[in-house]
Protein backbone atom coordinates (compact mmCIF):
# COMPACT_ATOMS: atom_id res chain seq x y z
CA UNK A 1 -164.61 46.18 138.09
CA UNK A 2 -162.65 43.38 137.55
CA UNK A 3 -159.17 43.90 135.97
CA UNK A 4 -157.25 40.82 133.77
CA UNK A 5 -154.73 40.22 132.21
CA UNK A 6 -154.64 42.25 128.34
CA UNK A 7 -154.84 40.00 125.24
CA UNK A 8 -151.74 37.96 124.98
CA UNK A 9 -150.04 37.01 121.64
CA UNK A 10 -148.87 33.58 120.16
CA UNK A 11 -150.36 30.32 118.81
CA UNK A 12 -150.76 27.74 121.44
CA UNK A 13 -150.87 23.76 121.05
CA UNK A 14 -154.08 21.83 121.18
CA UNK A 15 -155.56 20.59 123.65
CA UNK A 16 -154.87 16.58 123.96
CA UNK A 17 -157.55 14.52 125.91
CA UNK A 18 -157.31 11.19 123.90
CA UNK A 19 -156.58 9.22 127.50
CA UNK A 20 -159.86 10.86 129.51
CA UNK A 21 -163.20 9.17 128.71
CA UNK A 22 -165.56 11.59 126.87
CA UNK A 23 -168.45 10.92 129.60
CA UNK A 24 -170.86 13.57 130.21
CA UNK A 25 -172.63 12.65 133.78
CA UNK A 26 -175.84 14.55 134.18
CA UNK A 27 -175.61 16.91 137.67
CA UNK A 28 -177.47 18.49 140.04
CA UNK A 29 -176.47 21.47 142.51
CA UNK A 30 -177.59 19.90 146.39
CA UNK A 31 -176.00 22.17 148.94
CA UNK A 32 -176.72 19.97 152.01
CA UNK A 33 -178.43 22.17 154.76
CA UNK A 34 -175.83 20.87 157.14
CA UNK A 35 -173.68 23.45 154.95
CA UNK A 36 -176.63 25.88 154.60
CA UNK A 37 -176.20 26.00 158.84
CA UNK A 38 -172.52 25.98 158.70
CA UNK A 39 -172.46 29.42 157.02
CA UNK A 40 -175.23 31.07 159.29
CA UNK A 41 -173.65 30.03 162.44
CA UNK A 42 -170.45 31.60 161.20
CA UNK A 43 -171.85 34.74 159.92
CA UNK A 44 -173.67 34.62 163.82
CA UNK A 45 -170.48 35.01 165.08
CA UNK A 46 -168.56 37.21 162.91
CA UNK A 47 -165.93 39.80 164.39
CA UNK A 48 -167.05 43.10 163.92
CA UNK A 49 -164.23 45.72 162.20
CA UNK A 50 -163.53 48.59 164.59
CA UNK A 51 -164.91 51.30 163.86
CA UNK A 52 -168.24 49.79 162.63
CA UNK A 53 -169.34 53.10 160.05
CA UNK A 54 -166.55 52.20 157.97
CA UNK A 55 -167.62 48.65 156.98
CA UNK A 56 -171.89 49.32 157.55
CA UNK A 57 -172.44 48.41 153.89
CA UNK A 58 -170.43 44.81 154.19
CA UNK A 59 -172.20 44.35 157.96
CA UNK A 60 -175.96 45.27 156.66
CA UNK A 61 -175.11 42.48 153.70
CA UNK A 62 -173.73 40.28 156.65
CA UNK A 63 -177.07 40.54 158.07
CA UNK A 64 -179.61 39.96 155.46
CA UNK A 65 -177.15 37.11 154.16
CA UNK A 66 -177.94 35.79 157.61
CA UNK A 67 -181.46 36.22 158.47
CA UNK A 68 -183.23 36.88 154.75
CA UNK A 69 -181.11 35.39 151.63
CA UNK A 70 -182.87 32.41 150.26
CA UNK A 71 -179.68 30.09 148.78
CA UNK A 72 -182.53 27.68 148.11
CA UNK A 73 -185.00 29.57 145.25
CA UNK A 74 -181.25 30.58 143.89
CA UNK A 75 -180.47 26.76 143.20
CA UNK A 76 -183.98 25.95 141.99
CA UNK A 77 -183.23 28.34 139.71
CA UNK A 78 -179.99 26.95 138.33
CA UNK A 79 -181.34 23.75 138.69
CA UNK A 80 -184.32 24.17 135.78
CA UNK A 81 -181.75 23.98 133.89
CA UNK A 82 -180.05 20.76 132.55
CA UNK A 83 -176.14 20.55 133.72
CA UNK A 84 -173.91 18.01 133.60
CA UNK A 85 -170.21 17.07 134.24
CA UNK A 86 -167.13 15.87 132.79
CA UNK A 87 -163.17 15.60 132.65
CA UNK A 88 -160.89 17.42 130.50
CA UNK A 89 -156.92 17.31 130.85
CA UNK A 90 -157.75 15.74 134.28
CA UNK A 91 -160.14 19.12 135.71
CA UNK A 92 -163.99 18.50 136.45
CA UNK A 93 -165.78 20.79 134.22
CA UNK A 94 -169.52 21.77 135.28
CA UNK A 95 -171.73 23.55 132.84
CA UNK A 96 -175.68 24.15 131.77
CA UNK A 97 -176.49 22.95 128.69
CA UNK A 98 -179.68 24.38 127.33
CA UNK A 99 -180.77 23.31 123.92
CA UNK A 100 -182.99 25.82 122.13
CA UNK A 101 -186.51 24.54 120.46
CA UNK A 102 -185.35 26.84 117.28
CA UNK A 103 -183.73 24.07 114.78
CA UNK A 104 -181.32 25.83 113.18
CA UNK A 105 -179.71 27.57 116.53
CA UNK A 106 -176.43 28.31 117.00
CA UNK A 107 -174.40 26.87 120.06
CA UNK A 108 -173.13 29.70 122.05
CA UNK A 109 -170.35 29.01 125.23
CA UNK A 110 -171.18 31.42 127.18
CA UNK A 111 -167.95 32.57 129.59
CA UNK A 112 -168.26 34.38 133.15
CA UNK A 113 -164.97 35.36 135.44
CA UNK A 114 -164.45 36.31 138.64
CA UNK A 115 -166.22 37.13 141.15
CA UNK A 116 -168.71 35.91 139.19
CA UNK A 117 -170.24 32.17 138.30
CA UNK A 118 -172.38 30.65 136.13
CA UNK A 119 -175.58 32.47 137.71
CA UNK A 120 -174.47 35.61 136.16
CA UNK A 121 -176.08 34.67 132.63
CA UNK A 122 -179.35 33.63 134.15
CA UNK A 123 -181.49 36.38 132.89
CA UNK A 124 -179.72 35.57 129.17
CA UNK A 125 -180.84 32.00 129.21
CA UNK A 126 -184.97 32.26 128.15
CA UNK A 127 -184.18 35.18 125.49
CA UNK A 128 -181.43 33.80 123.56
CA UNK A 129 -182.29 29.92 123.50
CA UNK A 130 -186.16 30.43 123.35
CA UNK A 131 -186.74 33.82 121.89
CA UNK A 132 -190.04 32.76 120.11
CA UNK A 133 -191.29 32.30 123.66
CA UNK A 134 -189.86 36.09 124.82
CA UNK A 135 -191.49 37.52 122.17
CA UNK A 136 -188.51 37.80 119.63
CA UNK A 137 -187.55 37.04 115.92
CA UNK A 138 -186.37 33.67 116.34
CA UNK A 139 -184.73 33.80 113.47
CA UNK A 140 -181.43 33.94 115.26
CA UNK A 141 -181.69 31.43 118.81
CA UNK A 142 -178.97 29.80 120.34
CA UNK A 143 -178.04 26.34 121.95
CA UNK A 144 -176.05 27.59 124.89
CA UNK A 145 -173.36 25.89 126.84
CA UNK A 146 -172.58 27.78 130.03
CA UNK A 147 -169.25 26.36 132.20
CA UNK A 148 -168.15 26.98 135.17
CA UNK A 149 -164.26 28.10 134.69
CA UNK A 150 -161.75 25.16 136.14
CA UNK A 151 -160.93 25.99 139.68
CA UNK A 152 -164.42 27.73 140.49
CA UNK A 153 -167.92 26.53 141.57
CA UNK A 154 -168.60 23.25 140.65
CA UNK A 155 -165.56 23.07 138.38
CA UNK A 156 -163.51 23.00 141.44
CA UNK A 157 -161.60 23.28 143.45
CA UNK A 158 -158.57 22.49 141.17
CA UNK A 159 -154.91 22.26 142.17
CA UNK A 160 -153.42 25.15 139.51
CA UNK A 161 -151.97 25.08 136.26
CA UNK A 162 -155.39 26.97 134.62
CA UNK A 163 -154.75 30.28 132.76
CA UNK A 164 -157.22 31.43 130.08
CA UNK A 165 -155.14 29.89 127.26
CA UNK A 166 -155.35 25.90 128.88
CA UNK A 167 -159.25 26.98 129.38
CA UNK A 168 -159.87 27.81 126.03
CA UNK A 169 -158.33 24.82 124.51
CA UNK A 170 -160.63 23.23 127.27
CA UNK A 171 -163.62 24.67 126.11
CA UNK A 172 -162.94 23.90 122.53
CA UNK A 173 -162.46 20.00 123.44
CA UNK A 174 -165.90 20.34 125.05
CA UNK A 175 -168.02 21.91 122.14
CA UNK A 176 -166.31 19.23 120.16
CA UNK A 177 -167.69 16.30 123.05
CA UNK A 178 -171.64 17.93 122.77
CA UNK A 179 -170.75 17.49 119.01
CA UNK A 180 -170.83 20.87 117.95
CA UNK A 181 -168.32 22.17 115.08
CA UNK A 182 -169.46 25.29 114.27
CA UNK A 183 -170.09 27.74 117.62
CA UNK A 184 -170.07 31.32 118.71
CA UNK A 185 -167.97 32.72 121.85
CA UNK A 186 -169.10 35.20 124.03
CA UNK A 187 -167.69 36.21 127.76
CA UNK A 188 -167.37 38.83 130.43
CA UNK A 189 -164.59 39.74 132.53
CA UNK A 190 -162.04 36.23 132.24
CA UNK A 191 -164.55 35.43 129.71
CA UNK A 192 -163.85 38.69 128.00
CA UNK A 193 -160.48 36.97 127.18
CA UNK A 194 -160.72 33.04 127.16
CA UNK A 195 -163.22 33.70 124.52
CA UNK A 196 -161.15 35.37 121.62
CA UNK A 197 -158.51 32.80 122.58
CA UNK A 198 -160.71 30.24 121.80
CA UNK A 199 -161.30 31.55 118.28
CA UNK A 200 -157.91 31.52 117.94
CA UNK A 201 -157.71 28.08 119.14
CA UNK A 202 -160.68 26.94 117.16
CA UNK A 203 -160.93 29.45 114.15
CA UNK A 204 -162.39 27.07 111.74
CA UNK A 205 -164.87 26.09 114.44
CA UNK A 206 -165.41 29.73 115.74
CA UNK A 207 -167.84 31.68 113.57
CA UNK A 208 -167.22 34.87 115.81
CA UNK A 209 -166.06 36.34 119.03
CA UNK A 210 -168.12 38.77 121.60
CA UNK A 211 -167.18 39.99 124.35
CA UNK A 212 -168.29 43.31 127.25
CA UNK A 213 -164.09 44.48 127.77
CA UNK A 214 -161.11 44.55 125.56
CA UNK A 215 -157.90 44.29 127.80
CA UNK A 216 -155.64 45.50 125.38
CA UNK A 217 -152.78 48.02 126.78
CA UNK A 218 -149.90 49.48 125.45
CA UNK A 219 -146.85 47.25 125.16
CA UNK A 220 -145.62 45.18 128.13
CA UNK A 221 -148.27 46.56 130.70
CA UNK A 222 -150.29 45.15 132.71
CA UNK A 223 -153.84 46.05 134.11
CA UNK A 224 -152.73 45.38 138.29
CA UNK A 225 -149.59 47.62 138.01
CA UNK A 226 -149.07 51.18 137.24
CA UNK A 227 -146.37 51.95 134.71
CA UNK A 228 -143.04 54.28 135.52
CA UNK A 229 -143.92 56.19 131.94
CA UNK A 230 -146.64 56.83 129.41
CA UNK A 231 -146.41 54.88 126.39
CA UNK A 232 -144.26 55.38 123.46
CA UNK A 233 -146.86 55.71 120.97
CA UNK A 234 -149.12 58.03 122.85
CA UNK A 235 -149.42 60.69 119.98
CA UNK A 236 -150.93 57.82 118.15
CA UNK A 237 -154.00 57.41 120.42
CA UNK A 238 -157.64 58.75 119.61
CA UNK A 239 -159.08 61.60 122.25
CA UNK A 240 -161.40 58.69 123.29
CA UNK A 241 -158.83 56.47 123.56
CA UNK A 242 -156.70 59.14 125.29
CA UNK A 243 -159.42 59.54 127.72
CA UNK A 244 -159.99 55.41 128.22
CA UNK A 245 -156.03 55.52 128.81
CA UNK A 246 -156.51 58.06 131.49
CA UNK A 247 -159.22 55.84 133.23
CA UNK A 248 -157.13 52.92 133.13
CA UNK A 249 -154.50 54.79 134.99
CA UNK A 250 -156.89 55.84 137.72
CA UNK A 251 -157.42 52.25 137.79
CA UNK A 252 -154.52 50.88 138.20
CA UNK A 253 -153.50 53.63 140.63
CA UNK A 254 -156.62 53.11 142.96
CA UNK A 255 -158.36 49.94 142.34
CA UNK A 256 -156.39 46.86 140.97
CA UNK A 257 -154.74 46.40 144.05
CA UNK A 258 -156.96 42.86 144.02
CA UNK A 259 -155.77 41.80 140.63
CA UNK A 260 -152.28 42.67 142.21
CA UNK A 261 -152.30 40.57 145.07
CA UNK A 262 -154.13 37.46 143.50
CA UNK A 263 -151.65 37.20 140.79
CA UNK A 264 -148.52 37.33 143.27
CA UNK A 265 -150.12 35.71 146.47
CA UNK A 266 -153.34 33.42 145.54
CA UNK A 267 -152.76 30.78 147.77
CA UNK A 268 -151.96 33.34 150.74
CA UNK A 269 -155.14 35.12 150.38
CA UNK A 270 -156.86 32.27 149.92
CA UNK A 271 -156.86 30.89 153.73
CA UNK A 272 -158.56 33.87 154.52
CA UNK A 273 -161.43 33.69 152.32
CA UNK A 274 -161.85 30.21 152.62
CA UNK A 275 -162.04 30.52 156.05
CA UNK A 276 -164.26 33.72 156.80
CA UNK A 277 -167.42 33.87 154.94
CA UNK A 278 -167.55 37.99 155.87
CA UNK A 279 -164.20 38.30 154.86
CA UNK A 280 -165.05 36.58 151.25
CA UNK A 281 -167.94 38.86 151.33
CA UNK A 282 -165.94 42.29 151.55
CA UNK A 283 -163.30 41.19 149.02
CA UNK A 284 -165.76 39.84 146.31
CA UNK A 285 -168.34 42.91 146.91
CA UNK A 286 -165.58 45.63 146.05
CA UNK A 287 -166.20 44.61 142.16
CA UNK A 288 -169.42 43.96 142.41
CA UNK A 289 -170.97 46.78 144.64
CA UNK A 290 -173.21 47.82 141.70
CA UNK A 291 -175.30 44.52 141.94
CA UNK A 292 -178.38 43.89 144.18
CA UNK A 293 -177.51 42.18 147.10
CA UNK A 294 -179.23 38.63 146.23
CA UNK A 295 -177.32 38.66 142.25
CA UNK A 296 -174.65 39.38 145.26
CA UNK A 297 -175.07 36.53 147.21
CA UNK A 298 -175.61 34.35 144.77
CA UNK A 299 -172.20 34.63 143.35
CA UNK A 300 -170.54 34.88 146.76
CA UNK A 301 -172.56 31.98 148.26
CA UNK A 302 -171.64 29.68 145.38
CA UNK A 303 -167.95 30.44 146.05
CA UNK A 304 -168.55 29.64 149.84
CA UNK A 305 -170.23 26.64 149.78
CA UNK A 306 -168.16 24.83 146.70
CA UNK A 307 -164.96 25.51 148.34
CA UNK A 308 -163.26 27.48 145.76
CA UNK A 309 -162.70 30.99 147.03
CA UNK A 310 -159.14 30.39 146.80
CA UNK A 311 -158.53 27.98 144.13
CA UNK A 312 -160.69 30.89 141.79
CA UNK A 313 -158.00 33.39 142.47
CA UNK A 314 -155.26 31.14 140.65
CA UNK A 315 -156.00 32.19 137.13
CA UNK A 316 -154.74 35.55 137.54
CA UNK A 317 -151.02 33.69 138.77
CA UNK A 318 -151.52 31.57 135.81
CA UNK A 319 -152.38 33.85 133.33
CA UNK A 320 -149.02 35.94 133.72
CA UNK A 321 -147.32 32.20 133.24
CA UNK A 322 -148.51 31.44 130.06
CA UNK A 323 -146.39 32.43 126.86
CA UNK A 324 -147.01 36.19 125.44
CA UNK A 325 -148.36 35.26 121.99
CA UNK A 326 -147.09 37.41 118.38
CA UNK A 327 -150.03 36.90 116.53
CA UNK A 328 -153.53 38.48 116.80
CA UNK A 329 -156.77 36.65 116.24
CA UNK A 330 -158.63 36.61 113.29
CA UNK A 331 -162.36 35.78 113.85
CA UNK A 332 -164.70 38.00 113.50
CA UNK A 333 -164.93 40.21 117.21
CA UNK A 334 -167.70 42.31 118.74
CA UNK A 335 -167.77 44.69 121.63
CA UNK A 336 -170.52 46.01 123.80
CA UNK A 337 -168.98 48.42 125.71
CA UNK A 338 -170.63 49.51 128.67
CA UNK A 339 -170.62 52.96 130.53
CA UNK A 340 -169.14 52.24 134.05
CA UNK A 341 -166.50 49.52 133.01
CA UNK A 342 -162.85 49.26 131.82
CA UNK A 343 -162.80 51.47 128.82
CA UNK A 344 -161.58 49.85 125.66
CA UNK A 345 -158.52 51.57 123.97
CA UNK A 346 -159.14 50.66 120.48
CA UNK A 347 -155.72 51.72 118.76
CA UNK A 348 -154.20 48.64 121.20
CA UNK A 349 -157.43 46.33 120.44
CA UNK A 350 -157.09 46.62 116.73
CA UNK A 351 -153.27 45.61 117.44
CA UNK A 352 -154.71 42.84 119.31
CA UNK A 353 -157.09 41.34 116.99
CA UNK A 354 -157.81 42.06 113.49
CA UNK A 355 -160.89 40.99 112.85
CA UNK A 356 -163.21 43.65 114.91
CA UNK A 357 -166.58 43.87 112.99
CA UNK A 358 -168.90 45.66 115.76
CA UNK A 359 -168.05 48.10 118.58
CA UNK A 360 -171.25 49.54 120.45
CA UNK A 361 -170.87 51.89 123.27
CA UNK A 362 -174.00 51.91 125.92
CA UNK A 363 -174.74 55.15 128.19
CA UNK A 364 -175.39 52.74 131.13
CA UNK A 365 -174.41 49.23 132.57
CA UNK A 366 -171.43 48.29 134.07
CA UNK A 367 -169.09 45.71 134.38
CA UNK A 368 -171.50 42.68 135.51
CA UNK A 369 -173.85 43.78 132.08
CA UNK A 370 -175.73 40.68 132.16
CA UNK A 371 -177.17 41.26 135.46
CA UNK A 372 -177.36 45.33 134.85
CA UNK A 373 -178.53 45.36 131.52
CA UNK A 374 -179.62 42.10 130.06
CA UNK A 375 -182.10 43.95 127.46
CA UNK A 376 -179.33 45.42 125.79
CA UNK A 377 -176.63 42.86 126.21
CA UNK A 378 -179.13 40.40 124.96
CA UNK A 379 -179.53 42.93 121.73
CA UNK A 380 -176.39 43.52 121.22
CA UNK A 381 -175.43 39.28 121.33
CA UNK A 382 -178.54 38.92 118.52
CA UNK A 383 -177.81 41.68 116.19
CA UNK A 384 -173.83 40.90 116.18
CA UNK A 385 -174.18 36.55 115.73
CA UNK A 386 -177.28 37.38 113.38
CA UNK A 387 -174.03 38.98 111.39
CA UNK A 388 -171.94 36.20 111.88
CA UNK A 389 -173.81 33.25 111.77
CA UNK A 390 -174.73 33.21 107.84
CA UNK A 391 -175.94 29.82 106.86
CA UNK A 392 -177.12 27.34 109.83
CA UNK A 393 -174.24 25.01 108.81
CA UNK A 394 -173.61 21.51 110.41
CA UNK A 395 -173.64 21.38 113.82
C-alpha cells in the first residue's frame, strides 16, 4: 500500500497562470525501440542479489519483463485514447481526455499516485464515459480528464516544488482551460488527497469529492513515522476505528519505511532507480505485489522509459512543505473503502472534512481498486456522482 501524507488544513491561494499560453497540443505516447532495447539489454545484465531465494519473485518478474512483456499492445492501448499536453505554472501536464457520447455527462478528473500512472484507470474508461455501450443506465456518464501528476510519466520529469496542494490548484486551472465549470473529483492513493483539495480549491466548481483512502490521523502524525504515544483522544474512537488505528500502527511500524525515505531523501534514492531498471522494479513492486505482473509492468515501464522514477518521489518531500491548513472541506465526499488497504479512521476524517455523504466498505480489493476491482469501484463512482450531480448544469 501506498502511505501519504493525512489531509492537511488551511485555505490556499489560487492558482495564477495569466503569463502561460492556454495551448492544448494534441500527444501521442512513441517510446522509440532504441529505448525499448535499452531496457532489455540492461535487464540482460542485471546483478543478481545473493542469496537468489530471497529476491525469486523480483528475478522471475525480471525475466518475463525481459523475454515476454509486450510495452507495445500497453501503448496502443493508451494511445486509443485522445491525450494532449499543456503548461501550467511552468510544468508540462499530460492527460487523456475522453469525451463521453452521453450529452449531459459530467466531467470527471480522474487522479492516480504513486507507483501508479495514468494506465491504472484503463479498465474505468469504456464504463463510465460510454456506459450505454457497457450495458449500463446512461443516465449518469462522464467526460473524463485523466492527468498524469507533475513530475511523473509524461508530466515529467519536473525540477520540484509539486505537493498535492500546487497540483490541485493545477488541476482546477485545467478543467477551467477544457472549459468545464462544473466537475466531479475522484483519486486513489495521491489522488486520494489532491482530490478533496481541489474541492476546496474549487468548491463552487466541485459538485463532489470521491476518493478509495482517507489519510486522516490523529493530531500532528504522520503516516511514514511511528508515534512515541497513543493519541490523546483515544477513548473517543469507534471499535472499528480502534481497530483501523491498530492497522495503521502495524503500518507504520513495518511498512512505510518507503514513504519515510522518499520524503527525507528523494533525490538520493532517485540515482538508483533511475539508473537500475531491477532496482526500480523491487522498490515499486513492494506496493503493488497484489497486481498481475503486466498492470505491473505497465506502471513500472512507464516510469522507466519517461525518466521520472526519481522526480515522482518528490511529492512526498513537498507535501510535508506545504502549510498545515485549519479548515476542513466542505464538498460533498465519498469513500469506497476497500478490504486490504489503509483503513479509514472516521472520527479523524469527519474532523477532516465535513461534508462526508457516502462511506462503503468492500470485503475485497485492495489498494490499486481500479485494477482489482473495477466492477465495484465503477459502482460505487455511479451510484455516489448520480447523488451529486443533480441537474446537468453548464458545462
Amino acid at each position: 500500500m501506498s502511505s501519504c501524507r493525512p489531509a492537511v488544513r488551511r485555505p490556499p491561494q489560487m492558482l495564477t497562470t495569466t503569463k502561460e499560453p492556454p495551448a492544448m497540443k494534441p500527444f501521442r505516447i512513441q517510446v522509440t525501440d532504441q529505448a525499448l532495447d535499452e531496457l532489455r539489454a540492461r535487464l540482460a545484465g542485471v546483478r543478481r542479489q545473493a542469496p537468489p531465494g530471497s529476491t525469486a519473485a523480483v528475478e522471475e518478474l525480471v525475466e518475463y519483463w525481459r523475454d515476454h512483456y509486450d510495452w507495445r499492445a500497453w501503448e496502443a492501448k493508451l494511445n486509443q485514447y485522445p491525450q494532449f499536453s499543456t503548461t501550467i505554472d511552468g510544468a508540462t501536464v499530460h492527460f487523456l481526455h475522453i469525451k463521453s457520447p452521453e450529452p449531459a455527462a459530467l466531467p470527471l478528473v480522474l487522479t492516480h499516485g504513486w507507483p501508479g500512472s495514468v494506465a491504472e484507470f484503463l479498465d474505468l474508461i469504456g464504463p463510465l464515459s460510454d456506459p450505454r455501450r457497457h450495458g449500463l443506465d446512461p443516465s449518469i456518464a462522464f467526460d473524463l480528464v485523466i492527468p498524469s501528476l507533475p513530475g511523473f510519466a509524461w508530466s515529467g520529469p519536473t525540477s520540484g516544488g509539486w505537493g498535492p496542494r500546487r497540483i490541485a490548484r493545477a488541476w482546477a486551472v485545467l478543467m477551467r482551460r477544457l472549459g468545464y465549470r462544473r466537475y466531479g473529483a475522484a483519486g486513489n492513493d495521491w489522488g486520494s488527497i489532491i482530490s478533496p483539495e481541489l474541492g476546496r480549491i474549487a468548491p463552487d466548481e466541485v459538485v463532489g469529492v470521491h476518493v478509495t483512502q482517507l489519510f486522516s490521523l490523529p493530531d500532528g502524525e504522520s503516516m511514514a513515522f511511528l508515534p512515541t504515544s497513543e493519541p490523546a483522544d483515544l477513548d473517543q474512537l469507534s471499535p472499528p476505528d480502534r481497530q483501523a488505528l491498530q492497522a495503521l500502527r502495524s503500518l507504520q511500524r513495518e511498512g512505510a519505511a518507503y514513504s519515510h525515505i522518499h520524503t527525507q531523501r528523494p533525490t538520493t534514492l532517485g540515482y538508483a532507480l533511475s539508473d537500475s531498471p531491477i532496482g526500480l522494479l523491487a522498490w515499486n513492486r513492494q506496493v503493488m505485489s497484489d497486481l498481475d505482473p503486466d498492470r505491473l509492468l505497465t506502471h513500472v515501464s512507464t516510469y522507466w522509459l519517461t525518466g521520472t522514477a526519481g522526480s515522482s518521489l518528490q511529492i512526498y518531500a513537498e507535501a510535508e512543505r506545504e502549510d498545515p491548513i485549519d479548515s476542513p472541506t466542505t464538498v460533498p465526499l465519498g469513500l469506497a473503502q476497500f478490504a486490504d488497504d489503509i483503513q479509514a479512521i472516521r472520527h479523524y476524517a469527519a474532523r477532516d472534512h465535513a461534508n462526508i455523504v457516502s462511506w462503503n466498505v468492500y470485503d475485497r480489493g485492495g489498494h490499486f481498486a481500479a485494477h482489482q476491482e473495477p466492477d465495484l469501484l465503477i459502482e460505487d463512482l455511479r451510484s455516489f456522482f448520480t447523488a451529486q450531480a443533480g441537474a446537468p448544469g453548464p458545462r
